[in-house]
Protein backbone atom coordinates (compact mmCIF):
# COMPACT_ATOMS: atom_id res chain seq x y z
CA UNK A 1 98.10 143.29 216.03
CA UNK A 2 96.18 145.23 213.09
CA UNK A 3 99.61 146.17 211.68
CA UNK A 4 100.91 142.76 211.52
CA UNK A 5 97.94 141.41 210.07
CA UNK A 6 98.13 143.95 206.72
CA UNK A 7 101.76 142.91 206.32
CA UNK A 8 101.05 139.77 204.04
CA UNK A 9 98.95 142.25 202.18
CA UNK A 10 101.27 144.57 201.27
CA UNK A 11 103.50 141.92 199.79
CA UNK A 12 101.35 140.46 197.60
CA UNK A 13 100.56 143.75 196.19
CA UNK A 14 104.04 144.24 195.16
CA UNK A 15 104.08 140.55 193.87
CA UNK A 16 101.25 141.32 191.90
CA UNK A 17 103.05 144.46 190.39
CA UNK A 18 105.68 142.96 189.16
CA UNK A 19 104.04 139.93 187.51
CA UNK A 20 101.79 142.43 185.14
CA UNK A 21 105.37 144.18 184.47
CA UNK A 22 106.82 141.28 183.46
CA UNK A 23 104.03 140.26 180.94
CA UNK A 24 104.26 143.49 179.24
CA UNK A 25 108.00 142.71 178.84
CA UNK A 26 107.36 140.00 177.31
CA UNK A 27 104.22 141.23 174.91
CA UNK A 28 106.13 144.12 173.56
CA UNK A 29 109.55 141.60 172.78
CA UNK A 30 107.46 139.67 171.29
CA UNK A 31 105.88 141.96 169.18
CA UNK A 32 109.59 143.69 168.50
CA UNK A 33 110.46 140.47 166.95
CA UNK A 34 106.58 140.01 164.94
CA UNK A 35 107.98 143.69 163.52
CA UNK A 36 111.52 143.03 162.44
CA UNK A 37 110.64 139.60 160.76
CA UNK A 38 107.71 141.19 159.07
CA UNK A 39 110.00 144.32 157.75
CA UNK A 40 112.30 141.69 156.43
CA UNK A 41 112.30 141.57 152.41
CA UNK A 42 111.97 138.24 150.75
CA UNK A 43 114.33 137.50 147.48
CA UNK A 44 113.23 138.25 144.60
CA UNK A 45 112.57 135.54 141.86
CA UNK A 46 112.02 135.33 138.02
CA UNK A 47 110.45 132.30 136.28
CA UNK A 48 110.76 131.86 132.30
CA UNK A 49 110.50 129.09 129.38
CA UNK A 50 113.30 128.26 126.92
CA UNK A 51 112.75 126.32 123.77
CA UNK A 52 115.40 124.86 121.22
CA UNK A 53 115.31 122.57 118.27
CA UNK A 54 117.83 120.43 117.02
CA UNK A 55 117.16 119.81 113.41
CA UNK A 56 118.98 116.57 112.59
CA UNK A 57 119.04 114.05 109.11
CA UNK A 58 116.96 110.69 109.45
CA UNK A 59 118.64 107.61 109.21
CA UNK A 60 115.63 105.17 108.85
CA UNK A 61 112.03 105.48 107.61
CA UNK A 62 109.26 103.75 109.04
CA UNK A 63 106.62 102.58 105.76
CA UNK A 64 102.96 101.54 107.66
CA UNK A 65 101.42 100.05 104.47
CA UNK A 66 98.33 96.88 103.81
CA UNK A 67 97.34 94.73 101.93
CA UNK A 68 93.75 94.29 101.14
CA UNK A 69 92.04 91.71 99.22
CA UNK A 70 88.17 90.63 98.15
CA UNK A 71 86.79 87.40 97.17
CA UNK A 72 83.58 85.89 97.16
CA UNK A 73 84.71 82.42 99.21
CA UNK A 74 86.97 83.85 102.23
CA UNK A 75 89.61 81.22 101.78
CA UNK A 76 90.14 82.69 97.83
CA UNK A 77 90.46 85.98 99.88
CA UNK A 78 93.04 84.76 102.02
CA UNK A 79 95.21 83.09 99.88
CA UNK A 80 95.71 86.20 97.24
CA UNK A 81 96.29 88.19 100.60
CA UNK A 82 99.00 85.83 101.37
CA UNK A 83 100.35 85.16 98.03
CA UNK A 84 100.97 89.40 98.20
CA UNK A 85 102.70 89.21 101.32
CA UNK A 86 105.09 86.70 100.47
CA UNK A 87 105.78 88.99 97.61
CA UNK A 88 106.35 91.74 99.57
CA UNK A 89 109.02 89.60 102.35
CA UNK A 90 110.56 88.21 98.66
CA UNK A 91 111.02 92.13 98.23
CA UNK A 92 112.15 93.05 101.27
CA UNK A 93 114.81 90.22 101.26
CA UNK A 94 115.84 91.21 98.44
CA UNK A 95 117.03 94.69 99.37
CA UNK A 96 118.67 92.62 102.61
CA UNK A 97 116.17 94.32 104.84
CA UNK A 98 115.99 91.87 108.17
CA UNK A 99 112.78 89.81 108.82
CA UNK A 100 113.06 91.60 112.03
CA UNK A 101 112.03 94.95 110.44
CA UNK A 102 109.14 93.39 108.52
CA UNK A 103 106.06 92.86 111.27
CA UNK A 104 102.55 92.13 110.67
CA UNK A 105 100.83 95.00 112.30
CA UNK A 106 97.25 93.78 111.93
CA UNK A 107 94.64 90.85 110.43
CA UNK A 108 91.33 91.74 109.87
CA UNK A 109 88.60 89.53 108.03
CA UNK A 110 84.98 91.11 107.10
CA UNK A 111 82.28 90.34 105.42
CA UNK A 112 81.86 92.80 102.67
CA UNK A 113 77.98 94.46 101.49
CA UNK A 114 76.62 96.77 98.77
CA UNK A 115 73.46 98.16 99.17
CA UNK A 116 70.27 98.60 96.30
CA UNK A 117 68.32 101.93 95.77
CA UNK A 118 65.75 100.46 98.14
CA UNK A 119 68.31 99.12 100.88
CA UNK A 120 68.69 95.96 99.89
CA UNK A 121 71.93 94.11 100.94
CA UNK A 122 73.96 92.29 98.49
CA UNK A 123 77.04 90.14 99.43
CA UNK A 124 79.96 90.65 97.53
CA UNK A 125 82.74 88.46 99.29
CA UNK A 126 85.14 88.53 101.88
CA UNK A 127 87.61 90.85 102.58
CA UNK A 128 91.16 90.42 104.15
CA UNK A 129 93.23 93.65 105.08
CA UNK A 130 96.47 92.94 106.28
CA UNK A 131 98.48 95.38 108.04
CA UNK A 132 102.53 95.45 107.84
CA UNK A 133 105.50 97.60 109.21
CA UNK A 134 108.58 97.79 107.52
CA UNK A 135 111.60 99.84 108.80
CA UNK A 136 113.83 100.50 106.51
CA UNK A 137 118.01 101.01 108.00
CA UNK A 138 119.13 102.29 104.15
CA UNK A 139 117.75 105.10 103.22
CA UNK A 140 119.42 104.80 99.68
CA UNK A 141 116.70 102.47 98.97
CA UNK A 142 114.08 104.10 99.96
CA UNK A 143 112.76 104.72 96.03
CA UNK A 144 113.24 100.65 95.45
CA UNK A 145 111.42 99.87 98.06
CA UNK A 146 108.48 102.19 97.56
CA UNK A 147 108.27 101.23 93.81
CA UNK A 148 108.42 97.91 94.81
CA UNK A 149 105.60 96.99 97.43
CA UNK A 150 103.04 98.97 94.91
CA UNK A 151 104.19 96.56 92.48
CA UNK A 152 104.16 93.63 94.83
CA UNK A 153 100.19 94.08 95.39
CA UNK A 154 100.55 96.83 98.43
CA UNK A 155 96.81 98.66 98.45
CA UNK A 156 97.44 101.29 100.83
CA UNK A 157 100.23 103.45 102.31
CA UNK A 158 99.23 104.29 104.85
CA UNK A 159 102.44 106.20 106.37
CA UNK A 160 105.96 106.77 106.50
CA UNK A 161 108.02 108.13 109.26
CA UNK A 162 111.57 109.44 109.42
CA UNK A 163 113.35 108.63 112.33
CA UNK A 164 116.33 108.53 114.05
CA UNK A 165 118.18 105.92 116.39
CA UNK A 166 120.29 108.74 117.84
CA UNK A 167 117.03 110.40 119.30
CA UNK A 168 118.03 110.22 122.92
CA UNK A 169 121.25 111.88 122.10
CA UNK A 170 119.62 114.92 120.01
CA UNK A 171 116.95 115.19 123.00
CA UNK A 172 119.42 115.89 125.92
CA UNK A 173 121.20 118.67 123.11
CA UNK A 174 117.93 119.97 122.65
CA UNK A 175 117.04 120.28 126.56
CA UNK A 176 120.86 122.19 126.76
CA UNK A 177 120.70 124.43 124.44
CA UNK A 178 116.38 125.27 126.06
CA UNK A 179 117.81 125.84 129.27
CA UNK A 180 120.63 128.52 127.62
CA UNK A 181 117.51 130.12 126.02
CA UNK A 182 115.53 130.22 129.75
CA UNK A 183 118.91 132.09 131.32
CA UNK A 184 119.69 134.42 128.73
CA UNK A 185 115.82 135.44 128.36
CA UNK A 186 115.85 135.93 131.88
CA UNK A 187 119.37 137.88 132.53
CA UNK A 188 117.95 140.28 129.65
CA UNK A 189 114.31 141.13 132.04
CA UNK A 190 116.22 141.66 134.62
CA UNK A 191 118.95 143.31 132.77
CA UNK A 192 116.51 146.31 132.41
CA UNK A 193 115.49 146.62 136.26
CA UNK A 194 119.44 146.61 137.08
CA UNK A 195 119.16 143.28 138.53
CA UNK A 196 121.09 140.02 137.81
CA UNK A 197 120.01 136.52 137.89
CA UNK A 198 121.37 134.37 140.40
CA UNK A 199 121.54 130.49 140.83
CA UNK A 200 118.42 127.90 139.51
CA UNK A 201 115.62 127.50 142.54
CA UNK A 202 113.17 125.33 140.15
CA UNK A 203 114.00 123.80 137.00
CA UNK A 204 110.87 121.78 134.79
CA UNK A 205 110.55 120.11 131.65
CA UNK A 206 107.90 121.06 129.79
CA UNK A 207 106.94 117.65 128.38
CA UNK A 208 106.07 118.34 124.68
CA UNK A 209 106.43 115.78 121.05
CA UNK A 210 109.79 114.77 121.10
CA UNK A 211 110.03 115.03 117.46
CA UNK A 212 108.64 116.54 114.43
CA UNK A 213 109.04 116.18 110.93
CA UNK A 214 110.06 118.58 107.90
CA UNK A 215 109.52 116.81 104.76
CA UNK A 216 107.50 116.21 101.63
CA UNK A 217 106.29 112.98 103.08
CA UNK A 218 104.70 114.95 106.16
CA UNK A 219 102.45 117.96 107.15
CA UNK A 220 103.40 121.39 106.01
CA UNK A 221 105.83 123.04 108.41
CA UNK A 222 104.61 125.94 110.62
CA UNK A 223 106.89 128.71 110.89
CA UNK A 224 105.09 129.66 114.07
CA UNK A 225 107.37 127.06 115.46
CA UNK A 226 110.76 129.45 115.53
CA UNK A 227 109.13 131.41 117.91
CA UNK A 228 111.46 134.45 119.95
CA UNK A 229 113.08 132.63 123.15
CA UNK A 230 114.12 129.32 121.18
CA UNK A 231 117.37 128.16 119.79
CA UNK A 232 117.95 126.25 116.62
CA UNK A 233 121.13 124.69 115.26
CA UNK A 234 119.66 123.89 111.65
CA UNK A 235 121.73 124.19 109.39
CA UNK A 236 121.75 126.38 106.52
CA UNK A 237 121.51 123.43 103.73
CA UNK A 238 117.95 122.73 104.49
CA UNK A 239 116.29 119.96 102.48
CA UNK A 240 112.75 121.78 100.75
CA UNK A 241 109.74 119.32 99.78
CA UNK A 242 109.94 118.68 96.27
CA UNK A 243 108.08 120.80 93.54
CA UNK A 244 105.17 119.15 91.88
CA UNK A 245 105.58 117.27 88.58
CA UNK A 246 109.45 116.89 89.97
CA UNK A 247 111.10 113.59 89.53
CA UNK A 248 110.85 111.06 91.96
CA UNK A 249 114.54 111.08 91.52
CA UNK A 250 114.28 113.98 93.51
CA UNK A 251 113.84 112.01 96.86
CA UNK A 252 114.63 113.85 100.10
CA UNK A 253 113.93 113.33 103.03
CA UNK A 254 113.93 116.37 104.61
CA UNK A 255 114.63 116.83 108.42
CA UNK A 256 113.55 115.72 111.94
CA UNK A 257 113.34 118.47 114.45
CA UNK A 258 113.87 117.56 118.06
CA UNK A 259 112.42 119.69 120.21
CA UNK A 260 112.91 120.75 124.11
CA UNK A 261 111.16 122.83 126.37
CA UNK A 262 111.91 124.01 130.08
CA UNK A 263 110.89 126.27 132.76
CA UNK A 264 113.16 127.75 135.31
CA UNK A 265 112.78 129.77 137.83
CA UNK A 266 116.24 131.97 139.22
CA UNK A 267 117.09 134.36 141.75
CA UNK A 268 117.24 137.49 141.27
CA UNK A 269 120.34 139.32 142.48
């Protein structure tokens, strides 16, 4: 009777037994596997910029100019202000510049003050500024034009721009020729750890002033701009800002530079 009673016992012993044997299986799989995926090395990447500029010719130039005018009874100071303007379109028609390239930018009436040595106001008048954009298609009359809305009663001007209408084209050459410069920088690092660059994992534009201007009509260039890692295609006939005292003869424009910058990251091989 005793003997069949421990029977059961016995058994679930040896069930016991094997159920701790077959978690430790398991634990030390599992930690096989932790070890071989941890052991495993991860590709190696290398992330660079590339810069290029296009420098291209303008083909239209932008003149922000006003007209200003002061009279004691503001509609005196209007009408002269208008009686400018309509020289100015007379001008432009002239040189058979379309009325769609001649906007009024701005109208702005004030009353205009002097002030005494002991802070007195005095009224001198009214004052009408008038704001217009021209764009101008022929650069061949660039001088005429000039000459002529200084003439014509044109106060101020306040800017002119150089453009091009081909920009989008010169943009996506400038972005090509950037990501060339990002690859070759990067095939040269590697080049001295014996390694190779493999395919693109990440490629960014670095979003930067589409263009920028070389010309006596703008801000001194910066030679800090041709910088190492950056591709130009200017050419070698460069147009220089005038010397002072030149002619106005002399007229250049100078060039637009397009700019593009990217970051890409590669595999390294």
């Amino acid at each position: 009777m005793n003997f069949i009673a421990r029977k059961p016992r016995v058994g679930m012993l040896l069930l016991s037994v094997l159920l701790v044997i077959s978690v430790l299986t398991t634990i030390c799989f599992a930690e096989g596997n932790t070890t071989a995926a941890g052991g495993r090395e991860e590709a190696g990447t290398i992330s660079v910029t590339g810069t290029a500029d296009v420098m291209v010719m303008p083909d239209e130039a932008v003149f922000s100019l006003a007209v200003e005018t002061t009279n004691l009874e503001i509609s005196k100071a209007k009408s002269e202000n208008d009686t400018r303007i309509k020289k100015i379109k007379a001008i432009t028609n002239e040189l058979k510049i379309e009325s769609k390239y001649v906007v009024t930018d701005y109208i702005n009436v004030n009353p205009k003050y002097t002030y005494s040595n002991n802070g007195e106001s005095i009224f001198k008048g009214y004052t009408v500024h008038r704001g217009l954009v021209i764009t101008l298609k022929d650069l061949a009359k660039f001088e005429e034009l000039l000459t002529s809305l200084l003439e014509a009663g044109a106060n101020y001007i306040q800017n002119v721009q150089f453009k091009t209408t081909q920009l989008r084209k010169y943009k996506d050459e400038a972005r090509t020729l950037a990501i060339r410069a990002a690859k070759e920088k990067a095939s040269a690092m590697a080049k001295e750890l014996g390694q190779t660059v493999g395919k693109a994992s990440l490629i960014q534009e670095v979003q930067e002033d589409a263009i920028s201007y070389y010309s006596p009509w703008s801000s001194a260039y910066s030679s800090a701009n041709w910088a190492a890692n950056s591709i130009s295609n200017a050419t070698s006939n460069v147009q220089m800002p005038a010397a002072q005292g030149s002619s106005d003869d002399d007229f250049s424009p100078g060039q637009i530079k397009v700019s593009a910058r990217v970051s890409v990251t590669f595999n390294l091989n």
